[in-house]
C-alpha atoms as a PDB file:
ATOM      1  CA  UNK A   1     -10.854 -70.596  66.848  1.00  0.00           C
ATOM      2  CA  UNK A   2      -9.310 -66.893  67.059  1.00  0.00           C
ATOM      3  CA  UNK A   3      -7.762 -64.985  64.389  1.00  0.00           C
ATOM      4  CA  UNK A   4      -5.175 -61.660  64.598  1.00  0.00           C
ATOM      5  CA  UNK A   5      -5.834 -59.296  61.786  1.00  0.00           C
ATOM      6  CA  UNK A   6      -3.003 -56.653  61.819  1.00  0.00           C
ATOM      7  CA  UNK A   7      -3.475 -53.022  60.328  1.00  0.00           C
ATOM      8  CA  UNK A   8      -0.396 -52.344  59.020  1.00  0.00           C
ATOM      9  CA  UNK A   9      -1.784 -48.649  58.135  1.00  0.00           C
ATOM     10  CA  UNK A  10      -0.797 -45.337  58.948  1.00  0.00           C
ATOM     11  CA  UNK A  11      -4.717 -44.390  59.933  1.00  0.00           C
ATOM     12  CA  UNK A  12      -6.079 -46.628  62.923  1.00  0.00           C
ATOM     13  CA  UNK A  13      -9.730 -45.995  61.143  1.00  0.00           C
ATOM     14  CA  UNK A  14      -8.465 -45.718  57.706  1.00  0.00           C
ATOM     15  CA  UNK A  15      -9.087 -47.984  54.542  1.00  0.00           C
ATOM     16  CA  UNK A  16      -7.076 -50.942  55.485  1.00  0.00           C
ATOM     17  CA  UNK A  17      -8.934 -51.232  58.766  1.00  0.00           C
ATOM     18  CA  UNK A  18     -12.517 -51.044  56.998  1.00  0.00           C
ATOM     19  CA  UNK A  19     -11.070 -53.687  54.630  1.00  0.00           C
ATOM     20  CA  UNK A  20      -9.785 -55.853  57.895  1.00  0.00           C
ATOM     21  CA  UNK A  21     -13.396 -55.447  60.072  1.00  0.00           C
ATOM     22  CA  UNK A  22     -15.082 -56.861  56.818  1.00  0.00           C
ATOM     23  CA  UNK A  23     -12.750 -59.924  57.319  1.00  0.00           C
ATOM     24  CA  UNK A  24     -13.708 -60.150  60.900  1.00  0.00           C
ATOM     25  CA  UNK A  25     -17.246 -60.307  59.624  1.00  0.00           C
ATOM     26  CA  UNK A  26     -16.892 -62.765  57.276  1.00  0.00           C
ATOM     27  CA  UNK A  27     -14.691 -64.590  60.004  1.00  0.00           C
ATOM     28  CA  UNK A  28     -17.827 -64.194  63.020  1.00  0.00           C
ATOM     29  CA  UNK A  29     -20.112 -65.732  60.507  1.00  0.00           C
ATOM     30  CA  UNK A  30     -18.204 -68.678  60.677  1.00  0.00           C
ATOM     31  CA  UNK A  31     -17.846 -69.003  64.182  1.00  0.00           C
ATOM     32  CA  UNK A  32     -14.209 -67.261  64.075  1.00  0.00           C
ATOM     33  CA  UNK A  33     -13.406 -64.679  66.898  1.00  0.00           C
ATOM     34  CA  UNK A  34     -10.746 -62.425  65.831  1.00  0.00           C
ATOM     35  CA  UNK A  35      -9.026 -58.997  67.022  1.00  0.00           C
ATOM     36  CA  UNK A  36      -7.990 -55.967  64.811  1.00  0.00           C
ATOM     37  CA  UNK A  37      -5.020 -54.478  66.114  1.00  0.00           C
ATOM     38  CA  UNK A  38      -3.488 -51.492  64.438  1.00  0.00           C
ATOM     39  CA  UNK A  39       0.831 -51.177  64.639  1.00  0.00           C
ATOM     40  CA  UNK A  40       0.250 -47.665  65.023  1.00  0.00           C
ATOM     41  CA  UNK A  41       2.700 -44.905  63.120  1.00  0.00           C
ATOM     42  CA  UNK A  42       5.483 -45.683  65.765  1.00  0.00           C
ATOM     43  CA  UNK A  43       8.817 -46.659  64.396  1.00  0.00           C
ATOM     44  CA  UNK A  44       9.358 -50.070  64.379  1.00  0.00           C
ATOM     45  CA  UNK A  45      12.742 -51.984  64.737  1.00  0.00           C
ATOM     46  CA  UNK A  46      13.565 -54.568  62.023  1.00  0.00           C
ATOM     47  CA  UNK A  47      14.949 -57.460  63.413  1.00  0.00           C
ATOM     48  CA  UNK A  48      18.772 -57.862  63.813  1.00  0.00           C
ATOM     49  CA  UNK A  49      18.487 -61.565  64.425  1.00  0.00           C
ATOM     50  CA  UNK A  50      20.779 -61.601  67.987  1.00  0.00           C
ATOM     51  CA  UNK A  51      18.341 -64.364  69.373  1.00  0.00           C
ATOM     52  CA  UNK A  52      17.427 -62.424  71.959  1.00  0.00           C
ATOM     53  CA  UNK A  53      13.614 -63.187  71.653  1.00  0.00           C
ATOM     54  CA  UNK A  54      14.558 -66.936  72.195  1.00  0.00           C
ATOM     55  CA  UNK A  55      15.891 -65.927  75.038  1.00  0.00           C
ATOM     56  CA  UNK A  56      13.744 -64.056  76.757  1.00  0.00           C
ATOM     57  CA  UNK A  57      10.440 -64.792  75.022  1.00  0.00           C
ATOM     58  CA  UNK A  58       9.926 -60.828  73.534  1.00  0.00           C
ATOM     59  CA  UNK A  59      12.208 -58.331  71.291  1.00  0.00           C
ATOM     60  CA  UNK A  60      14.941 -56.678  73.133  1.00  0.00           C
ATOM     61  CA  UNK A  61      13.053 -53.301  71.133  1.00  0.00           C
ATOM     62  CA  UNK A  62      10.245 -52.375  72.873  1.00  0.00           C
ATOM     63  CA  UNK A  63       7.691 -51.388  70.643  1.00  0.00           C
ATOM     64  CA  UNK A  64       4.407 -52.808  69.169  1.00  0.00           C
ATOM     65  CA  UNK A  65       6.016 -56.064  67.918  1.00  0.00           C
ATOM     66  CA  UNK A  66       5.766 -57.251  72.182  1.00  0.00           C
ATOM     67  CA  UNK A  67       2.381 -56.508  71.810  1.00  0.00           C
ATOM     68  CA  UNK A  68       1.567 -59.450  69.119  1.00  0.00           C
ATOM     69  CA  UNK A  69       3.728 -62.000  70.749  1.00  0.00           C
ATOM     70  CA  UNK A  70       1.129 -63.397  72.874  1.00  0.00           C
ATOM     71  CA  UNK A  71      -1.765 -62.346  70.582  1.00  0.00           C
ATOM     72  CA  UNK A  72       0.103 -64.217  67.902  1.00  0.00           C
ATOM     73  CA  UNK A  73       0.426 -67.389  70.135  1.00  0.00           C
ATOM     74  CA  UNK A  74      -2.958 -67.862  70.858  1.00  0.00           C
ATOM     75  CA  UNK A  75      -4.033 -67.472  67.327  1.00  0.00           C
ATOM     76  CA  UNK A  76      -4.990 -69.684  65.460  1.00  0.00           C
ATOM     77  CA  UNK A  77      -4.878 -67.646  62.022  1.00  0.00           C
ATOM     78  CA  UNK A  78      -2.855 -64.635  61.127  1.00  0.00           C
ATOM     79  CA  UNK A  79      -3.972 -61.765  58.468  1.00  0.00           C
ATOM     80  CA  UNK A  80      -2.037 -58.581  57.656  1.00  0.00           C
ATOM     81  CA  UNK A  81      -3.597 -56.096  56.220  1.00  0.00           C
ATOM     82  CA  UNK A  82      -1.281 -53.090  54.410  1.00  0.00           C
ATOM     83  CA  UNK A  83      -1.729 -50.536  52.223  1.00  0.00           C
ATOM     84  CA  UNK A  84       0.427 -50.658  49.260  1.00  0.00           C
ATOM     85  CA  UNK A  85       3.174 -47.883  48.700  1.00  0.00           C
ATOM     86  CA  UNK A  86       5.108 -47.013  45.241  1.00  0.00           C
ATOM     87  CA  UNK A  87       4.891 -51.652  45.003  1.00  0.00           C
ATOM     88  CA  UNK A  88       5.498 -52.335  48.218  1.00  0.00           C
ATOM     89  CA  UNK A  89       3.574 -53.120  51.779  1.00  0.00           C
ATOM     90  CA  UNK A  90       3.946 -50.240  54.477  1.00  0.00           C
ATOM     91  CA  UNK A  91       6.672 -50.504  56.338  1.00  0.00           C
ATOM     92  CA  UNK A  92       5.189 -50.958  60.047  1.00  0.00           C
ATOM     93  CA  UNK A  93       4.338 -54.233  58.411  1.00  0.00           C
ATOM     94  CA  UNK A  94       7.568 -55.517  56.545  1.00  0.00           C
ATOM     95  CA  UNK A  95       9.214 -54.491  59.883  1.00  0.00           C
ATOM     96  CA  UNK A  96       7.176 -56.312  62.323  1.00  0.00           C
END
């Protein structure tokens, strides 16, 4: 089994990945690989919904979110980790 943990904060080594590489811990120690990727402090493009990604398998923006596509298919489990902003998640991760 393989999990995607996604650091949906602004600092690759910040607090929300220390909080994600204690998942992946927990995860190992029950025979769960998993990968910690970080979106980055990129813009990213919300989705417009023109159906292009059916089409042609990735985002017609190219940015982070072609990245995770394949990750994302051979996962197994998915976990987002975000910090939280004035109530909300950041927005690297409501985007993607």
């Amino acid at each position: 089994m393989k999990a995607l943990l996604i650091n949906g904060g602004p600092h690759k080594k910040g607090c929300t990945n220390l909080a994600l590489e204690y998942v992946a811990r927990g995860l190992a120690e029950g025979g769960v690989d998993s990968e910690i990727v970080w979106l980055g402090n990129k813009p990213l493009a919300g989705c417009m919904a023109c159906g292009r990604c059916r089409e042609q398998g990735r985002c017609v923006f190219d940015d982070v979110v072609n990245e995770l596509i394949p990750k994302a298919r051979e996962a197994d489990g998915l976990v987002i980790g975000s910090p939280v902003h004035y109530a909300a998640p950041a927005g690297q991760v409501v985007s993607a």
